[in-house]
N, C-alpha and C. Protein backbone atom coordinates (compact mmCIF):
# COMPACT_ATOMS: atom_id res chain seq x y z
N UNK A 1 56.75 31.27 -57.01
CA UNK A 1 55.83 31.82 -56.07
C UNK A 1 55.42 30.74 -55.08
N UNK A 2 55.65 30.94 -53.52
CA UNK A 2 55.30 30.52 -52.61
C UNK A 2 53.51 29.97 -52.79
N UNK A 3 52.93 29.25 -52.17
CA UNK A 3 51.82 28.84 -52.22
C UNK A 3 51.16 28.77 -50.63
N UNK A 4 50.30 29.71 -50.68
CA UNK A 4 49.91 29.60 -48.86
C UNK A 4 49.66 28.10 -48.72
N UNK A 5 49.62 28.04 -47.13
CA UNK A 5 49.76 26.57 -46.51
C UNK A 5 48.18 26.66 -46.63
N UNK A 6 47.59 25.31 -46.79
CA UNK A 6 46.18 24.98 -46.86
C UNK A 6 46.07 24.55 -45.36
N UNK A 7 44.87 24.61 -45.46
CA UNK A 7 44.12 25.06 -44.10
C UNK A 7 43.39 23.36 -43.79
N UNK A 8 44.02 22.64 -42.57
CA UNK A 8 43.69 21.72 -42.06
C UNK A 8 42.20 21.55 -41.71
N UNK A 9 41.72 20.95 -42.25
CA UNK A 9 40.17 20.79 -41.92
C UNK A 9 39.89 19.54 -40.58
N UNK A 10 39.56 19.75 -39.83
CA UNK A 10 39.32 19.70 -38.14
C UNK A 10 38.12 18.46 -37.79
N UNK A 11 38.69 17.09 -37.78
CA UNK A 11 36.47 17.07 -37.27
C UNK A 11 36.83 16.66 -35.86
N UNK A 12 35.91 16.62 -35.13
CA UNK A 12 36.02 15.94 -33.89
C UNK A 12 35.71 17.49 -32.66
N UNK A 13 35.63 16.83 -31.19
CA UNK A 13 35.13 18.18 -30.75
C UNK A 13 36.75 18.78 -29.96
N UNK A 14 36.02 20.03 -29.61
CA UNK A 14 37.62 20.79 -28.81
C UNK A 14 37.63 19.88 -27.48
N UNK A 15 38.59 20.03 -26.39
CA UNK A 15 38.53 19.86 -25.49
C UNK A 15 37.54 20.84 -24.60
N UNK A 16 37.28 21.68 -25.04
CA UNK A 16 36.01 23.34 -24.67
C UNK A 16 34.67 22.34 -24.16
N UNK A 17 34.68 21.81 -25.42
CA UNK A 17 33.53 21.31 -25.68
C UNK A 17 33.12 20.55 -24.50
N UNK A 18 34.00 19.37 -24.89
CA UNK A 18 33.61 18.35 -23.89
C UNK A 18 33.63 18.35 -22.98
N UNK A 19 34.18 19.36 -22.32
CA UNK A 19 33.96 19.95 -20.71
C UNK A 19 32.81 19.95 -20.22
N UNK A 20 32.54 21.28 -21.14
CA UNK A 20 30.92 21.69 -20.92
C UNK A 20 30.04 20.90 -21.07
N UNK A 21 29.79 19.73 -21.80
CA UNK A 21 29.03 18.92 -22.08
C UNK A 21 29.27 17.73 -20.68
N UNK A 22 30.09 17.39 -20.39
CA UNK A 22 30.50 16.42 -19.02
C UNK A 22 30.05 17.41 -17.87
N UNK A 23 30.37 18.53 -18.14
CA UNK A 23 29.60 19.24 -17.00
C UNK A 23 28.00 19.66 -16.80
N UNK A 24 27.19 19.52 -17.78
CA UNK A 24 25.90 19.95 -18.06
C UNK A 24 25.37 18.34 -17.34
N UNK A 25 25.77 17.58 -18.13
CA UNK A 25 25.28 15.95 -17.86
C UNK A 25 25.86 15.61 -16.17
N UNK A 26 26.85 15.93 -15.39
CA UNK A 26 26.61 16.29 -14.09
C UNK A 26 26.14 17.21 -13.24
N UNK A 27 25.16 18.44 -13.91
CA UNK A 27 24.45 18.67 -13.26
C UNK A 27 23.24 18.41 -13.39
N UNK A 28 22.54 17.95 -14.63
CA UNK A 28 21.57 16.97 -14.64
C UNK A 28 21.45 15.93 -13.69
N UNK A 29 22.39 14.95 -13.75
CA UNK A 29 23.02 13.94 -13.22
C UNK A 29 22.48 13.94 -11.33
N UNK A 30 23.03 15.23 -11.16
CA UNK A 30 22.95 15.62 -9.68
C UNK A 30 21.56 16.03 -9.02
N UNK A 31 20.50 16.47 -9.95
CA UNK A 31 19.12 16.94 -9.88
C UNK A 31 18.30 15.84 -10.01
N UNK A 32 18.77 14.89 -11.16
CA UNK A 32 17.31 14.29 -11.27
C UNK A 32 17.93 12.72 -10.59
N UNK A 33 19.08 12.55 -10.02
CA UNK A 33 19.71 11.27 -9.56
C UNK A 33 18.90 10.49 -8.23
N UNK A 34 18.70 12.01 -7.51
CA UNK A 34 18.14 11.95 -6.10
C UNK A 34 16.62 11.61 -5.92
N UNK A 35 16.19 11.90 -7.42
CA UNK A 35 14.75 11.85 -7.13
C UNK A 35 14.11 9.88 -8.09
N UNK A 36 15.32 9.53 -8.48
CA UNK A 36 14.97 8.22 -8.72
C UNK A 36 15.59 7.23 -7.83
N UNK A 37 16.14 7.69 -7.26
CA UNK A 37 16.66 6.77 -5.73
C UNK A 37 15.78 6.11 -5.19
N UNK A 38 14.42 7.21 -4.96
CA UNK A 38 13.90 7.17 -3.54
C UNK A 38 12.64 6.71 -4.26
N UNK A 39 12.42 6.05 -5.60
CA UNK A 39 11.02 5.93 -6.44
C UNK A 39 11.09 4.07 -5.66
N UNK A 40 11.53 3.57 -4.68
CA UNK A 40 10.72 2.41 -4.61
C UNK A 40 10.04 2.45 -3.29
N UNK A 41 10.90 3.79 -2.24
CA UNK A 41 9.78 3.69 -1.69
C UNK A 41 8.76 4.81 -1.13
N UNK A 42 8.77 5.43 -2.19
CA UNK A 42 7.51 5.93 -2.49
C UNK A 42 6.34 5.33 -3.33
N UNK A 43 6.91 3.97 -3.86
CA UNK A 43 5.53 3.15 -4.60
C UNK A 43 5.66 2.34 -3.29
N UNK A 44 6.29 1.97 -2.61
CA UNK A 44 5.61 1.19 -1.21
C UNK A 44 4.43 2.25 -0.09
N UNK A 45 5.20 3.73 -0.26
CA UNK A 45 4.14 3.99 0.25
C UNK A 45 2.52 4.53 -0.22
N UNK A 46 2.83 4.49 -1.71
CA UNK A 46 2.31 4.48 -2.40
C UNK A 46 0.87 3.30 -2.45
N UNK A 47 1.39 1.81 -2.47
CA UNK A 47 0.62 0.82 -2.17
C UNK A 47 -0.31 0.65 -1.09
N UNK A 48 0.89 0.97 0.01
CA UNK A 48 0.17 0.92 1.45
C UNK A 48 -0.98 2.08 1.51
N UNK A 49 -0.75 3.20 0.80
CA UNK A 49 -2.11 4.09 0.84
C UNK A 49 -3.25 3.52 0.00
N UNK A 50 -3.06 3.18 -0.67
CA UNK A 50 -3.85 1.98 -1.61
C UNK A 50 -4.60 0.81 -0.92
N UNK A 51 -3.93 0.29 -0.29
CA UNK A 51 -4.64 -1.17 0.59
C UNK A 51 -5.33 -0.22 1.46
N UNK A 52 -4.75 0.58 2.27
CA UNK A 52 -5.59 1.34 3.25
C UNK A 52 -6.98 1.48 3.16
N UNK A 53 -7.21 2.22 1.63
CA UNK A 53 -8.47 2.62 0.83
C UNK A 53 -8.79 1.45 0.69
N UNK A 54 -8.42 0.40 0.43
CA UNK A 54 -9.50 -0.87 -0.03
C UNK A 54 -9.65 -1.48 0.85
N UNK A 55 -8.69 -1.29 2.31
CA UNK A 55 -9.71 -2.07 3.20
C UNK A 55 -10.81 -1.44 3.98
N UNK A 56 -11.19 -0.12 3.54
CA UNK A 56 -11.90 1.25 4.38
C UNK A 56 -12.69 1.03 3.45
N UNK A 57 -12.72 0.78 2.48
CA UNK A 57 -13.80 0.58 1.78
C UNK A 57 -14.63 -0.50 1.33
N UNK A 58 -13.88 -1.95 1.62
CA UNK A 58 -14.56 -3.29 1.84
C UNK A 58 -15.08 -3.08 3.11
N UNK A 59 -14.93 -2.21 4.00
CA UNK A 59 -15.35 -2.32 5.45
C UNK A 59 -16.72 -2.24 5.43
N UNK A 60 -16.87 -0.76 4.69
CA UNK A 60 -18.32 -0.17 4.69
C UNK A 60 -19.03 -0.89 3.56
N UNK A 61 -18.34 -1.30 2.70
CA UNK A 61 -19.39 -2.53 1.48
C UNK A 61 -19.90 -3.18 2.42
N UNK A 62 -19.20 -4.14 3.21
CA UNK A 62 -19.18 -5.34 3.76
C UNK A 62 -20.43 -4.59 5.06
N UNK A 63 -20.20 -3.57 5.54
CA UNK A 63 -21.25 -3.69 6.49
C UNK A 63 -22.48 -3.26 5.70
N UNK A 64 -22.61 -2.08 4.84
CA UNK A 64 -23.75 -2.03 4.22
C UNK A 64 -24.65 -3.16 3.71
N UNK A 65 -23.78 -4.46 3.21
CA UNK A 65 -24.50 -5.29 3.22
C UNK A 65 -25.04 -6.42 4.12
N UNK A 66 -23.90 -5.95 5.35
CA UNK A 66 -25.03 -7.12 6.52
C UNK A 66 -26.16 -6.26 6.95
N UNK A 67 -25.68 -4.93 6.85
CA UNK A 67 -27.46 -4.11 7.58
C UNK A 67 -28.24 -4.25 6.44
N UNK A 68 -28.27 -4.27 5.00
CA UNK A 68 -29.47 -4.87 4.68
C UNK A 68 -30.36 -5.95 4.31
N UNK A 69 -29.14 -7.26 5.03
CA UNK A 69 -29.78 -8.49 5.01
C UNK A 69 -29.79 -8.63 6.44
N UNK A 70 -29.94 -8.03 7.61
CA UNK A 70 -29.78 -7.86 8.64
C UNK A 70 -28.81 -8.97 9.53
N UNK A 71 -27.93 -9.10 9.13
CA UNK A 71 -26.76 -9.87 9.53
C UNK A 71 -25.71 -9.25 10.59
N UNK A 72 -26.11 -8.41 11.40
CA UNK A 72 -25.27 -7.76 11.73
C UNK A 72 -25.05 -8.32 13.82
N UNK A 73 -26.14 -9.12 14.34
CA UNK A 73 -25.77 -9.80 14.91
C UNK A 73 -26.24 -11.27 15.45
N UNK A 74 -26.07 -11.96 13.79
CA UNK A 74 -26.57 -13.50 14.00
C UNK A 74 -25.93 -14.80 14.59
N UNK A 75 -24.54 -14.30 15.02
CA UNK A 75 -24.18 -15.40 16.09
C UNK A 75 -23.95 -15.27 16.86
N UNK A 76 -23.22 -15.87 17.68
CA UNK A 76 -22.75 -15.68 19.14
C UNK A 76 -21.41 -14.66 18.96
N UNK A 77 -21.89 -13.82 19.69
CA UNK A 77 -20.22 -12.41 19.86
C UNK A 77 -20.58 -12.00 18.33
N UNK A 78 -21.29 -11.81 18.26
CA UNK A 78 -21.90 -11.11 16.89
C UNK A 78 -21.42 -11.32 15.61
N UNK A 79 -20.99 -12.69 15.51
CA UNK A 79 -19.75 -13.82 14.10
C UNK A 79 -21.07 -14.18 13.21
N UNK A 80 -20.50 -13.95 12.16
CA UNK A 80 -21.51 -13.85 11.12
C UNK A 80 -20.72 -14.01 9.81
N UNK A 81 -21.72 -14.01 8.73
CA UNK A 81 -21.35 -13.91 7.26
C UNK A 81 -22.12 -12.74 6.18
N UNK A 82 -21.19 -12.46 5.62
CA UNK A 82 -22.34 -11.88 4.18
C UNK A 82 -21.90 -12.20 3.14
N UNK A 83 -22.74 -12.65 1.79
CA UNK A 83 -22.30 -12.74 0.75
C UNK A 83 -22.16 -11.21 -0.15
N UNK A 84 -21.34 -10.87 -0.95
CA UNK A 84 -20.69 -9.98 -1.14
C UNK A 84 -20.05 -10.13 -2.79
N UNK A 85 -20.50 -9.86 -3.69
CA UNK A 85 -19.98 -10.15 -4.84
C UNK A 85 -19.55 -11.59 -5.49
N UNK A 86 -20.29 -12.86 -4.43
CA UNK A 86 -20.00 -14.32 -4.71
C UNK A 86 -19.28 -14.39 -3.65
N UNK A 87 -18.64 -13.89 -2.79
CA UNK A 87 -17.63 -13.75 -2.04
C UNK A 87 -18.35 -14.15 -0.42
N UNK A 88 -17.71 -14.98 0.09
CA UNK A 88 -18.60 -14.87 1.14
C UNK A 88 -17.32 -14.40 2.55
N UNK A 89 -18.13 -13.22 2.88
CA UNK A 89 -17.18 -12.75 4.09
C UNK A 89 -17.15 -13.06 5.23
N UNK A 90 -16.83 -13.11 6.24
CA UNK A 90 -16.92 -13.58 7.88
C UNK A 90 -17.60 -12.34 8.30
N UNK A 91 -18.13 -12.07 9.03
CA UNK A 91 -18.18 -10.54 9.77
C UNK A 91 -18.16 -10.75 11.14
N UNK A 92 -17.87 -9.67 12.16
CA UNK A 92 -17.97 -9.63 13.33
C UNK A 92 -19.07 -8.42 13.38
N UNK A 93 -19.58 -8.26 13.99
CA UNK A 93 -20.90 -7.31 14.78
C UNK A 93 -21.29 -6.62 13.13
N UNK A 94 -21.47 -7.24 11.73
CA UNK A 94 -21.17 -6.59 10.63
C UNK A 94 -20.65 -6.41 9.96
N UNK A 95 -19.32 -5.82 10.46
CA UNK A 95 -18.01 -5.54 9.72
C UNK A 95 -16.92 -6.97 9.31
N UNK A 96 -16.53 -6.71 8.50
CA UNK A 96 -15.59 -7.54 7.72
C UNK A 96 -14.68 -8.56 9.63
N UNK A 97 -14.45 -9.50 9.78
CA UNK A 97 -13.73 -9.84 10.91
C UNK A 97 -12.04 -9.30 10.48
N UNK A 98 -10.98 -9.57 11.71
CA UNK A 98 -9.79 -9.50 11.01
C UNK A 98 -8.93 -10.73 10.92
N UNK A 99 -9.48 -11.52 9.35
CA UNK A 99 -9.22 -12.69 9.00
C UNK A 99 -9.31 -12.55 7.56
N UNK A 100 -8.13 -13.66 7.20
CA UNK A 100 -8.69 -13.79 5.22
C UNK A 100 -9.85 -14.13 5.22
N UNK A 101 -10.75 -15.06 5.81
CA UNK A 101 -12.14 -14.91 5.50
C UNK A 101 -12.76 -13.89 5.50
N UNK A 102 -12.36 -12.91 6.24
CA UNK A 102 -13.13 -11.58 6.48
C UNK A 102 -12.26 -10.38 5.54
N UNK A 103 -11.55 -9.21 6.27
CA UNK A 103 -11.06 -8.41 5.18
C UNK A 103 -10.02 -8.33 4.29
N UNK A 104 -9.44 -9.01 4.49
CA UNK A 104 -8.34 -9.60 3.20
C UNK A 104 -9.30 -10.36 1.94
N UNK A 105 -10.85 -11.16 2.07
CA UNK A 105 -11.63 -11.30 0.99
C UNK A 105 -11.97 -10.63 0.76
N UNK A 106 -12.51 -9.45 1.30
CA UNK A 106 -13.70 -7.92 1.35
C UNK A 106 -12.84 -6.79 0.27
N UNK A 107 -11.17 -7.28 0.73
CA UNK A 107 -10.69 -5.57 0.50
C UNK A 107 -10.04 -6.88 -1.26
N UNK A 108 -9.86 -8.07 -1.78
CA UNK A 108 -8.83 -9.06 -2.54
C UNK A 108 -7.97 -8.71 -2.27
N UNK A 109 -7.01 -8.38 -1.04
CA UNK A 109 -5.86 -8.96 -0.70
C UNK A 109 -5.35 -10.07 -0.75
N UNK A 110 -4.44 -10.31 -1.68
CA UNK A 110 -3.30 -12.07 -1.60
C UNK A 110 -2.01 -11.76 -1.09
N UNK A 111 -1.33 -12.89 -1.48
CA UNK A 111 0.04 -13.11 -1.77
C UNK A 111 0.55 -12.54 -2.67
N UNK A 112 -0.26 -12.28 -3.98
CA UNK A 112 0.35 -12.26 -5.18
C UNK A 112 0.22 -10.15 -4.49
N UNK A 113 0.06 -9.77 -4.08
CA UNK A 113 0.25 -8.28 -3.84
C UNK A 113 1.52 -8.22 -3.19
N UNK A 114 2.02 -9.12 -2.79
CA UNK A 114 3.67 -9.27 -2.35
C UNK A 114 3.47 -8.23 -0.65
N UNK A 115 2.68 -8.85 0.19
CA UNK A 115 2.70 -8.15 1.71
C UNK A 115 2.66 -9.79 2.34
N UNK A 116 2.82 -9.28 3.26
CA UNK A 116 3.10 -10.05 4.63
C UNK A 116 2.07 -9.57 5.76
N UNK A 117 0.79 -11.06 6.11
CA UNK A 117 0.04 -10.58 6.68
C UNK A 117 0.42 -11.73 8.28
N UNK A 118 -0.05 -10.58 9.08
CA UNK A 118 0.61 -11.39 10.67
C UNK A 118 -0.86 -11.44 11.53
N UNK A 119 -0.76 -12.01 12.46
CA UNK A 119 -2.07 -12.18 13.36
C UNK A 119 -3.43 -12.17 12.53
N UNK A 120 -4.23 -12.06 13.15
CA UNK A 120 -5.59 -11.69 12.60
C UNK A 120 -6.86 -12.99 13.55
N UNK A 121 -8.10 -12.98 13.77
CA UNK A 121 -8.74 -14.36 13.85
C UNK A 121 -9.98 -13.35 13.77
N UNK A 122 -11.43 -14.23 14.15
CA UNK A 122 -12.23 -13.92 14.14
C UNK A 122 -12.93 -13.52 15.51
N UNK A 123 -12.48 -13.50 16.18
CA UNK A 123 -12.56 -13.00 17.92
C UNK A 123 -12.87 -11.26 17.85
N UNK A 124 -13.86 -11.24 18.31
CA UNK A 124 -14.09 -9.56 18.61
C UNK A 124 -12.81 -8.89 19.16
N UNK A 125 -12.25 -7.58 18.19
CA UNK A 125 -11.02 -7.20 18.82
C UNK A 125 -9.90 -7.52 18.27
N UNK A 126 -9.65 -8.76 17.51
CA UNK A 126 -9.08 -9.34 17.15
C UNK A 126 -8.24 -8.27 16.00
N UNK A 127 -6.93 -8.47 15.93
CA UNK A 127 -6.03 -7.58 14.44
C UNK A 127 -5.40 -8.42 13.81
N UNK A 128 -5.35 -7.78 12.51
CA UNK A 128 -4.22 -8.28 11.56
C UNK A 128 -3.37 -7.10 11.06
N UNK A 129 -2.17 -7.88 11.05
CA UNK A 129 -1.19 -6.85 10.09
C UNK A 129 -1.05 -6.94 8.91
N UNK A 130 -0.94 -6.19 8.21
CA UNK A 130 -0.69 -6.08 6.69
C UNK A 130 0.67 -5.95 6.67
N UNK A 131 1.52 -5.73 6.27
CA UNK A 131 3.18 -5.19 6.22
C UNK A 131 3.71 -5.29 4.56
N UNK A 132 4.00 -4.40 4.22
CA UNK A 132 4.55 -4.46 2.55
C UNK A 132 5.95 -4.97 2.64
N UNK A 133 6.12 -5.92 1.84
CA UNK A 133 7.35 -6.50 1.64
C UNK A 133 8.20 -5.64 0.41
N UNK A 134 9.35 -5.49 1.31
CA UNK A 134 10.65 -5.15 0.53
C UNK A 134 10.56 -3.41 1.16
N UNK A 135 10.13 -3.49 2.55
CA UNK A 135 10.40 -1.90 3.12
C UNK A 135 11.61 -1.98 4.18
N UNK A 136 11.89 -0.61 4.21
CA UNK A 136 13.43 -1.04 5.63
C UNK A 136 13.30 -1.31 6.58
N UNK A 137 12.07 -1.37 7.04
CA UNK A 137 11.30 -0.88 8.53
C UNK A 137 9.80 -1.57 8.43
N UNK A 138 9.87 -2.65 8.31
CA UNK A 138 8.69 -3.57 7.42
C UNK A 138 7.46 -3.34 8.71
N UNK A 139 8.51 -2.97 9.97
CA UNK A 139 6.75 -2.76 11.32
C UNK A 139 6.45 -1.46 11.21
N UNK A 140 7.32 -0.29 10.38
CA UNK A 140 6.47 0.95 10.07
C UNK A 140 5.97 1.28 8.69
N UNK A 141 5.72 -0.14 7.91
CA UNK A 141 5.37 0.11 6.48
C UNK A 141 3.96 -0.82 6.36
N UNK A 142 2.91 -0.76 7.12
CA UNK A 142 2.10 -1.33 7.50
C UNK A 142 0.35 -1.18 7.94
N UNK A 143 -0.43 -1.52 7.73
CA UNK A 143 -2.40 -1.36 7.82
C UNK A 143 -2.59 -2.21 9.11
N UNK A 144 -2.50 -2.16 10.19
CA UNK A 144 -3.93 -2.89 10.93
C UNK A 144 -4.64 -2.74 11.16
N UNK A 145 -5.75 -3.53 10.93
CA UNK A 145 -6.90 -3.74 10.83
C UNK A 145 -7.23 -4.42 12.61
N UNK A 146 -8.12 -3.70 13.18
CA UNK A 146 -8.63 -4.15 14.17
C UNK A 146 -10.39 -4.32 14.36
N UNK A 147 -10.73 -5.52 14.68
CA UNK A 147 -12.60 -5.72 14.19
C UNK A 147 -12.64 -5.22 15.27
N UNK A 148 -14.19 -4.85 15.22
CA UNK A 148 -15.16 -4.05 17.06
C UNK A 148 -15.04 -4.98 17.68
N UNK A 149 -14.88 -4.74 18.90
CA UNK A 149 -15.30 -6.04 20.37
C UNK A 149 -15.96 -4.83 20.88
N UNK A 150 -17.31 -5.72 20.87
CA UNK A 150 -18.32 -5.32 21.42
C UNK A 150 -17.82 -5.29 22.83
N UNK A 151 -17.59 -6.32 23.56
CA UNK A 151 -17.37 -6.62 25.18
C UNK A 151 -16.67 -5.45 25.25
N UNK A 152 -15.89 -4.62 24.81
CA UNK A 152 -15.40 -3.57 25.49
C UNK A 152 -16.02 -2.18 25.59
N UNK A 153 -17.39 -2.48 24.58
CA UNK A 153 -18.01 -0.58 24.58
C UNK A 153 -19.78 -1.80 24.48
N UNK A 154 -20.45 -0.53 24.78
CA UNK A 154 -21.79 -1.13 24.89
C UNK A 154 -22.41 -1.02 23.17
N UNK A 155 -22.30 -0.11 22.93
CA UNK A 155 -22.50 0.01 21.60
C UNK A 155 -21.20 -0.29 20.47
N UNK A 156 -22.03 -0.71 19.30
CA UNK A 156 -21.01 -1.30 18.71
C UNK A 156 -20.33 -0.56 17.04
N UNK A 157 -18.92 -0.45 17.64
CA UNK A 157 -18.44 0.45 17.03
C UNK A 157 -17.86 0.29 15.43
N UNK A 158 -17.21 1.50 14.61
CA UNK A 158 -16.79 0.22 13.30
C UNK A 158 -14.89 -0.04 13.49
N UNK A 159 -14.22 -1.15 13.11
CA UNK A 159 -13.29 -1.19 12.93
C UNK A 159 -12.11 -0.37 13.14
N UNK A 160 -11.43 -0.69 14.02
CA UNK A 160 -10.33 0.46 13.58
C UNK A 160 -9.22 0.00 12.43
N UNK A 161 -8.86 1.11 11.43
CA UNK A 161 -7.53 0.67 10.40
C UNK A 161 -6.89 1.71 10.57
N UNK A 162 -5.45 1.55 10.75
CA UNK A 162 -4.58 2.17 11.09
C UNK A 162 -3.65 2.17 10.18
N UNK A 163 -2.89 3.32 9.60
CA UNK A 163 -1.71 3.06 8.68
C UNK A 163 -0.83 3.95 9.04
N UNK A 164 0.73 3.17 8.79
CA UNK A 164 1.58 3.43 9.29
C UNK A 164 2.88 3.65 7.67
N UNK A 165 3.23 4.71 7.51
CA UNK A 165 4.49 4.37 5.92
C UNK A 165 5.28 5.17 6.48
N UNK A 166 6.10 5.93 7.55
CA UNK A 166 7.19 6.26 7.82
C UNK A 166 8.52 5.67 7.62
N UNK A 167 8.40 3.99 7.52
CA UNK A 167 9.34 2.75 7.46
C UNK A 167 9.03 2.32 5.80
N UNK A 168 8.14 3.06 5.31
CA UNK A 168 8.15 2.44 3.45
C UNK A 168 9.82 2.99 2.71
C-alpha cells in the first residue's frame, strides 16, 4: 500500500504578503514623510514667534517700570535706565532702547539662542535685527525692534516690533 505524500510544512511569508506589506509602509511612508521634512522650519518659525512675545513683553515690563520710578524722561533724547529684575536696562523715552543693553537684556536674548543680531544703538529710532540662524531666507526669518524717536512725533510713542517668518 502506497502511503500519501506528507505535507511540506511552509515557514516564511508568500510573496502576497510582502507586497502588501512594502506597499502599506509606502503609503505610510508617503503621508507622514512630508510632514517631517518641513519640522525645522516650523520650529524656526516657531522660535521667532516666541522672541516676538518676549520682546513685546520686556517692552511693557520695562516701561511699566520706568513710569513707576518715573524714568521715563531723565536724560537727554529721553536715554535712561531701569532696574528690572537686577537687570539694569537702557531705555529710550521708557521703553527698552534697541541695544543689548536695552531689549535683548529686557526680553534674555543671547548667543546661546543661536540668532544673529544686526544694527541696533541707543539713538531714538534706532533698530535692531534679530534673524534666526539656520533659515533659507535669514532677512525673512526675523523681529525688528525699532525704539520711539520722539523728534519725529510730538508725543511719545511705544516701540515698533515687527516680525517677519515667511523665509523660516
Amino acid at each position: 500500500m502506497a502511503q500519501p505524500p506528507q505535507s511540506r510544512r511552509r515557514s516564511g511569508f508568500t510573496l502576497i504578503e510582502l507586497v502588501v506589506v512594502l506597499l502599506i509602509l509606502a503609503i505610510v511612508s508617503a503621508v507622514a514623510l512630508p510632514r517631517f521634512v518641513n519640522i525645522g522650519g516650523e520650529a524656526r518659525r516657531a522660535k521667532a514667534e516666541a522672541l516676538n512675545g518676549s520682546i513685546r513683553a520686556a517692552a511693557q515690563v520695562v516701561r511699566a517700570a520706568a513710569l513707576a520710578k518715573g524714568r521715563t524722561e531723565a536724560g537727554p533724547g529721553g536715554l535712561s535706565h531701569v532696574d528690572v529684575d537686577g537687570a539694569t536696562i537702557q531705555t529710550n523715552h521708557g521703553y527698552p532702547e534697541a541695544s543689548e543693553a536695552g531689549i535683548l537684556l529686557a526680553a534674555n536674548i543671547s548667543a546661546e539662542d543661536r540668532v544673529t543680531v544686526i544694527g541696533g544703538g541707543a539713538a531714538p529710532g534706532s533698530s535692531i535685527t534679530i534673524r534666526i540662524d539656520g533659515a533659507p531666507d535669514p532677512a525673512q526669518c526675523r523681529i525688528v525692534h525699532t525704539s520711539p524717536n520722539h523728534a519725529a512725533s510730538p508725543t511719545i510713542t511705544a516701540p515698533t516690533i515687527e516680525l517677519a517668518t515667511s523665509g523660516c
